[in-house]
N, C-alpha and C. Protein backbone atom coordinates (compact mmCIF):
# COMPACT_ATOMS: atom_id res chain seq x y z
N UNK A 1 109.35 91.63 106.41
CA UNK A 1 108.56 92.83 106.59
C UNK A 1 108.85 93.38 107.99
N UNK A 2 108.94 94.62 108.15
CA UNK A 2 109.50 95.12 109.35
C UNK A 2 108.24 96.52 110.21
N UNK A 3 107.45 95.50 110.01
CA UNK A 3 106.09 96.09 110.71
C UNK A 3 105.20 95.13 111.33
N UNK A 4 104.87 95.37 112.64
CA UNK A 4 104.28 94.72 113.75
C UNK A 4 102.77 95.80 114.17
N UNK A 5 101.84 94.50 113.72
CA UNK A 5 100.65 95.58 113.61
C UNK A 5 99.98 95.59 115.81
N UNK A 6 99.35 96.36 115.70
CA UNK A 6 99.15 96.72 116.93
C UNK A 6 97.85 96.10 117.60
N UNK A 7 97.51 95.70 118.86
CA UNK A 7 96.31 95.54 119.31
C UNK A 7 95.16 94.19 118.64
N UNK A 8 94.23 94.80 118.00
CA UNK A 8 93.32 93.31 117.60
C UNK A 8 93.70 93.96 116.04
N UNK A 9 94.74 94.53 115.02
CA UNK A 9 94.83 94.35 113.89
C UNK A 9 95.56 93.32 113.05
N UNK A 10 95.64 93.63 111.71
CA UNK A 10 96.00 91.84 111.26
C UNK A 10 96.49 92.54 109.84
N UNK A 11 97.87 92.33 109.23
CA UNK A 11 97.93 92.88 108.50
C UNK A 11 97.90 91.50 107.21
N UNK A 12 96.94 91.72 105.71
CA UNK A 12 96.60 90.98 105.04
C UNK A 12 97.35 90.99 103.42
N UNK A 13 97.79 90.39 102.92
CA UNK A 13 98.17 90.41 101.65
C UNK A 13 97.40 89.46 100.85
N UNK A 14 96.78 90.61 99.59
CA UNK A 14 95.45 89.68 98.99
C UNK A 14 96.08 88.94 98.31
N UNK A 15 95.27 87.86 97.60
CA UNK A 15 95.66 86.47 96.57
C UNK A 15 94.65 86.61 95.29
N UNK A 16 95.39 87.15 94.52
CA UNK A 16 94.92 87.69 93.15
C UNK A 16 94.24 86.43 92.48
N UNK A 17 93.32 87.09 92.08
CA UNK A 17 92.37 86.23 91.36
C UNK A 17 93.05 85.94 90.12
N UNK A 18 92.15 84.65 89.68
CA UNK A 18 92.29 84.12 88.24
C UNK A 18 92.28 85.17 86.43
N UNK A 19 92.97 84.74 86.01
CA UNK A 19 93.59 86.13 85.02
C UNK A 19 91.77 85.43 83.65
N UNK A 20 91.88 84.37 83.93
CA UNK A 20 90.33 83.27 83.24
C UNK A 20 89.55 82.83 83.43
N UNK A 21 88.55 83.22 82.42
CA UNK A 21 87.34 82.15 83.06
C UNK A 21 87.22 80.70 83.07
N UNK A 22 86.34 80.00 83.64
CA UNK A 22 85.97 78.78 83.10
C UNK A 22 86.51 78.61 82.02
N UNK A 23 85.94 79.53 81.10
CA UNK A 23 85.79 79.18 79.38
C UNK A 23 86.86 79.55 78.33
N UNK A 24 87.92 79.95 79.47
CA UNK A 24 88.89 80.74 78.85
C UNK A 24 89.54 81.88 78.41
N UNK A 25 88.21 82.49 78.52
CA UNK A 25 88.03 84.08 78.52
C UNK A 25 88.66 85.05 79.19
N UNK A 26 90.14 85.80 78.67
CA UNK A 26 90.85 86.09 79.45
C UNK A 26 90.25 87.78 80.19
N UNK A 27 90.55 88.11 81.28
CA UNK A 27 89.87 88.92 82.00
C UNK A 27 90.50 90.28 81.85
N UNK A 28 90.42 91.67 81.02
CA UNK A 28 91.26 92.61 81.58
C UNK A 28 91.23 93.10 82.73
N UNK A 29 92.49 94.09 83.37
CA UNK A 29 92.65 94.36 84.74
C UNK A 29 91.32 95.40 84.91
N UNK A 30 91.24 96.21 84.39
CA UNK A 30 90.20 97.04 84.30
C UNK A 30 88.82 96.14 84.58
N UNK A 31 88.33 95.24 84.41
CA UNK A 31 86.89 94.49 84.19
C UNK A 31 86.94 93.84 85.83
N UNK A 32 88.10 93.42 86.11
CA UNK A 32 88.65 92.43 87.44
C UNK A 32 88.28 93.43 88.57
N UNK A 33 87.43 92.03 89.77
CA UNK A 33 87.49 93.43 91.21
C UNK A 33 88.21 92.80 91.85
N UNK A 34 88.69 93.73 92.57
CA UNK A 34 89.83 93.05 94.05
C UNK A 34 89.23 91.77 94.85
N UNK A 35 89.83 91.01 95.09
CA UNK A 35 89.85 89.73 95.20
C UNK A 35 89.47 90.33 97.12
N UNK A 36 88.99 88.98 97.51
CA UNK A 36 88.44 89.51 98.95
C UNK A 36 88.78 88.37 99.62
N UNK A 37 90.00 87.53 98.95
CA UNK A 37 90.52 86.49 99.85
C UNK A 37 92.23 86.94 99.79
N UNK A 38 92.92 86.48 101.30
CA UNK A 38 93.77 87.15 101.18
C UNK A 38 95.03 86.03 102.27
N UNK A 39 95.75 86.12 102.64
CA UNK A 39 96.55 84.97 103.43
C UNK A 39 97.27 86.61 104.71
N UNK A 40 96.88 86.30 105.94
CA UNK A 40 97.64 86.89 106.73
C UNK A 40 99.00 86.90 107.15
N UNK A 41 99.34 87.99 106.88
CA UNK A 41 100.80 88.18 107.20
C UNK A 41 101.34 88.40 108.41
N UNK A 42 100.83 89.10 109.11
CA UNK A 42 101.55 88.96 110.58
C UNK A 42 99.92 89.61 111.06
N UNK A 43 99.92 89.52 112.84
CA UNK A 43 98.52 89.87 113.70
C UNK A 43 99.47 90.47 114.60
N UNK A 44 98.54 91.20 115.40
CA UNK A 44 99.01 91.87 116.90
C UNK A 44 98.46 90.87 117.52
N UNK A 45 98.66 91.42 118.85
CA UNK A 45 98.68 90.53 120.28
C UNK A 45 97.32 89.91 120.14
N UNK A 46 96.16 90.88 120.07
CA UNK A 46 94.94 91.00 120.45
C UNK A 46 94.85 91.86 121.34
N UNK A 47 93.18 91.91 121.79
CA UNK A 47 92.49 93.38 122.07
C UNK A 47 92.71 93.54 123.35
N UNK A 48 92.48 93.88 124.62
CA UNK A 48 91.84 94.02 126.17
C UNK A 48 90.51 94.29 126.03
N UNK A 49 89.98 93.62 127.34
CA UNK A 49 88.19 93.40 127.14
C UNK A 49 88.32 94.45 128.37
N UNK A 50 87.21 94.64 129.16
CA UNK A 50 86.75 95.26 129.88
C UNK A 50 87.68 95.11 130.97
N UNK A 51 88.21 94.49 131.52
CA UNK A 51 88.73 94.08 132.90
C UNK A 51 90.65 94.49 132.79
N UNK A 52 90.93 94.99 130.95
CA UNK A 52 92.14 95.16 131.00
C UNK A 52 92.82 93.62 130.11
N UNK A 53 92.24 92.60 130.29
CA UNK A 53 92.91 91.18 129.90
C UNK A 53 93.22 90.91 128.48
N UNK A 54 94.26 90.90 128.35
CA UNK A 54 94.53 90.64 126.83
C UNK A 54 93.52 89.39 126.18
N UNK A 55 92.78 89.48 125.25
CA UNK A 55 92.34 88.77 124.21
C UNK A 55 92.67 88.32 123.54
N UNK A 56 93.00 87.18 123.03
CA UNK A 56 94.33 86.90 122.11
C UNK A 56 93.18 86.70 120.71
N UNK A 57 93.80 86.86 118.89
CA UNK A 57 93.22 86.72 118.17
C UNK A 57 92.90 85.29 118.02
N UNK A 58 92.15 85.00 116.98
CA UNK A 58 91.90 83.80 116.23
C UNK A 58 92.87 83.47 114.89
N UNK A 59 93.02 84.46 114.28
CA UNK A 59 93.79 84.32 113.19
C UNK A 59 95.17 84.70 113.80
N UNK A 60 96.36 83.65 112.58
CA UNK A 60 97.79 83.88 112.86
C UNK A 60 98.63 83.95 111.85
N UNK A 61 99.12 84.72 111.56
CA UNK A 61 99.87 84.32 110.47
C UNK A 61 100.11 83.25 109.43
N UNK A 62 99.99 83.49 108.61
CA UNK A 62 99.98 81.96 107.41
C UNK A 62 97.92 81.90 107.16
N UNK A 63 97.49 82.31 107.57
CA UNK A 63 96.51 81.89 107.55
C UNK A 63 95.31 82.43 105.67
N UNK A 64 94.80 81.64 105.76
CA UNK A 64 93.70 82.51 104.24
C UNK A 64 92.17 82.54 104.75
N UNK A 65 92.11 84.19 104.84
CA UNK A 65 90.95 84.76 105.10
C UNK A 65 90.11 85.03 104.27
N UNK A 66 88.83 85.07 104.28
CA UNK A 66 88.11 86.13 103.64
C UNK A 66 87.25 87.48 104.46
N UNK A 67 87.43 88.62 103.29
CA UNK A 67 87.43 89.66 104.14
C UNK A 67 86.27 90.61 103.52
N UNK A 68 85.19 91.22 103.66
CA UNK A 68 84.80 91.75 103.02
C UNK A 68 85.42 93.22 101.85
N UNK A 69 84.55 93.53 101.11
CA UNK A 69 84.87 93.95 99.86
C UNK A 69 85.73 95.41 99.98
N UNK A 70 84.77 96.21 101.34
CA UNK A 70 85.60 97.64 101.15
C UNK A 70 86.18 97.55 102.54
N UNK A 71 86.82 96.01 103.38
CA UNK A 71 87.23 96.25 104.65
C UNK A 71 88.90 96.81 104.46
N UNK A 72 89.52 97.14 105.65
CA UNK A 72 90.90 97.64 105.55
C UNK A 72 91.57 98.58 105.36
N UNK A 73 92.51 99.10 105.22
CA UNK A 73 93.44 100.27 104.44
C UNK A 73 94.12 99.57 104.04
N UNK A 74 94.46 99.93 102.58
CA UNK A 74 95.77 99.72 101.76
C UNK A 74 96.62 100.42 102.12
N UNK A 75 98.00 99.61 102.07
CA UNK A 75 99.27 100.43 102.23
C UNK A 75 100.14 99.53 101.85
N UNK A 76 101.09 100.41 101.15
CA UNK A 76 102.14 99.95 100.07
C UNK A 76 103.95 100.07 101.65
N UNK A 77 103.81 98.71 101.41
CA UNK A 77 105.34 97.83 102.67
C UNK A 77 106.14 97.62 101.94
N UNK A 78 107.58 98.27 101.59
CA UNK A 78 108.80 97.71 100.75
C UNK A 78 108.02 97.03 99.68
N UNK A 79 107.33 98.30 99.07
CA UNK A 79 107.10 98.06 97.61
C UNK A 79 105.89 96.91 96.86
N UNK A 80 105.13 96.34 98.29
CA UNK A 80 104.48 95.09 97.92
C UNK A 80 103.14 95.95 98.90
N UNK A 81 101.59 95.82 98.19
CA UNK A 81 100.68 96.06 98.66
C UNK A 81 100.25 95.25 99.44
N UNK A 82 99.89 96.06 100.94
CA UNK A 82 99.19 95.32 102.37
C UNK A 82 97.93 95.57 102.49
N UNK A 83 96.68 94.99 103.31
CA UNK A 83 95.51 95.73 103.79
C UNK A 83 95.99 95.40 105.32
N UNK A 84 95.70 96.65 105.71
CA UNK A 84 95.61 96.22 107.60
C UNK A 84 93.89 96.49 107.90
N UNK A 85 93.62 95.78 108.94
CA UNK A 85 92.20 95.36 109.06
C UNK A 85 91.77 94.94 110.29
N UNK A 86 90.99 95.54 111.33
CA UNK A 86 90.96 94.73 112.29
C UNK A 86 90.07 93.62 112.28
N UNK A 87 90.84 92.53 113.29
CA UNK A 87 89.88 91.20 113.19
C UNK A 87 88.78 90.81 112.71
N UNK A 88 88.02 91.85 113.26
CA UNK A 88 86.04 92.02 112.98
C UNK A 88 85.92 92.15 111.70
N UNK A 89 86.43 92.84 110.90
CA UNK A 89 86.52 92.66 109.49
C UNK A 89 86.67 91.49 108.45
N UNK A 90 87.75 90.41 109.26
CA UNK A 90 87.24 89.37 108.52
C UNK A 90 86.02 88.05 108.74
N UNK A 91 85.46 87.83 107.96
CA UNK A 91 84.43 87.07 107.46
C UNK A 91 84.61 85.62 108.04
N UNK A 92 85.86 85.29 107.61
CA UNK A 92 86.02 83.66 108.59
C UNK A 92 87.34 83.02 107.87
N UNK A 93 88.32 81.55 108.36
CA UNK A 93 89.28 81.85 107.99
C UNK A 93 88.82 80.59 107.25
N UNK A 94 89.55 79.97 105.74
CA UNK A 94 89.58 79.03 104.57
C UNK A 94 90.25 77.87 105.47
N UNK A 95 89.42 76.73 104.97
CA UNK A 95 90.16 75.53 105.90
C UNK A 95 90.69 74.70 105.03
N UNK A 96 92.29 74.96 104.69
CA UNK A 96 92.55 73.84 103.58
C UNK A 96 92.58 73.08 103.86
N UNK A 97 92.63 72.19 104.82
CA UNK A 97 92.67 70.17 104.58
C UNK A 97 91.29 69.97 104.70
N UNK A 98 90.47 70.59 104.78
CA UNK A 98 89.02 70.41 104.19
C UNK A 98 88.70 70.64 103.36
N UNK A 99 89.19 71.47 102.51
CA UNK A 99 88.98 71.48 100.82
C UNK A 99 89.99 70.62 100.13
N UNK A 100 91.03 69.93 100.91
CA UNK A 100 91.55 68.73 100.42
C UNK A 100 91.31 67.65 100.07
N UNK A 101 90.82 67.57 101.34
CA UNK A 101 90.16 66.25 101.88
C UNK A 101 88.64 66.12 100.79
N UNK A 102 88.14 67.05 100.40
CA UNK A 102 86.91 66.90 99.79
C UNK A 102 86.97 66.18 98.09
N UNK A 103 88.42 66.63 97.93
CA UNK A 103 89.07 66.65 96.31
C UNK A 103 89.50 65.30 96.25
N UNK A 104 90.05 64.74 97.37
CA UNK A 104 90.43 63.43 97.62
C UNK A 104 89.71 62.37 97.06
């Protein structure tokens, strides 16, 4: 991808939900809402606070967020849909070797 997002933004590519239910019940696209978990694709630097000092983010690339429902802009990158979003927008980041570790 040949876009470098700017400042405290974070650009997100969602992780499509399950096509079934529990029970099997297959879901049409129409009935399905946009999924509000998503794995970050690339971040900017981070913000400047008051004094000028760069802020660096929390999230980095590779990472799986959740983000609320109407956060972001969509925008379509060499054909594959992005949300860009600044930081504050997401909710908190998924800790997989703790949902590993729990399955264990």
């Amino acid at each position: 991808m040949k876009f470098r997002p700017l400042h405290d933004r974070v650009v997100v590519k969602r992780i499509e939900a399950e096509e079934k239910t529990a029970g099997g019940i297959i879901i049409p696209d129409t009935a399905k809402e946009k999924p509000s978990q998503g794995e970050v694709v690339a971040a900017g630097p981070g913000a400047r606070d008051e004094a000028g000092k760069l802020v660096p983010l929390d999230v980095k690339a590779g990472d799986r967020v959740l983000f609320g429902k109407w956060s972001g802009t969509e925008v379509k990158i060499d054909g594959v849909d992005y949300l860009i979003m600044k930081e504050s927008d997401i909710l908190g980041v998924l800790d997989e070797t703790a949902s590993a570790k729990k399955a264990a």
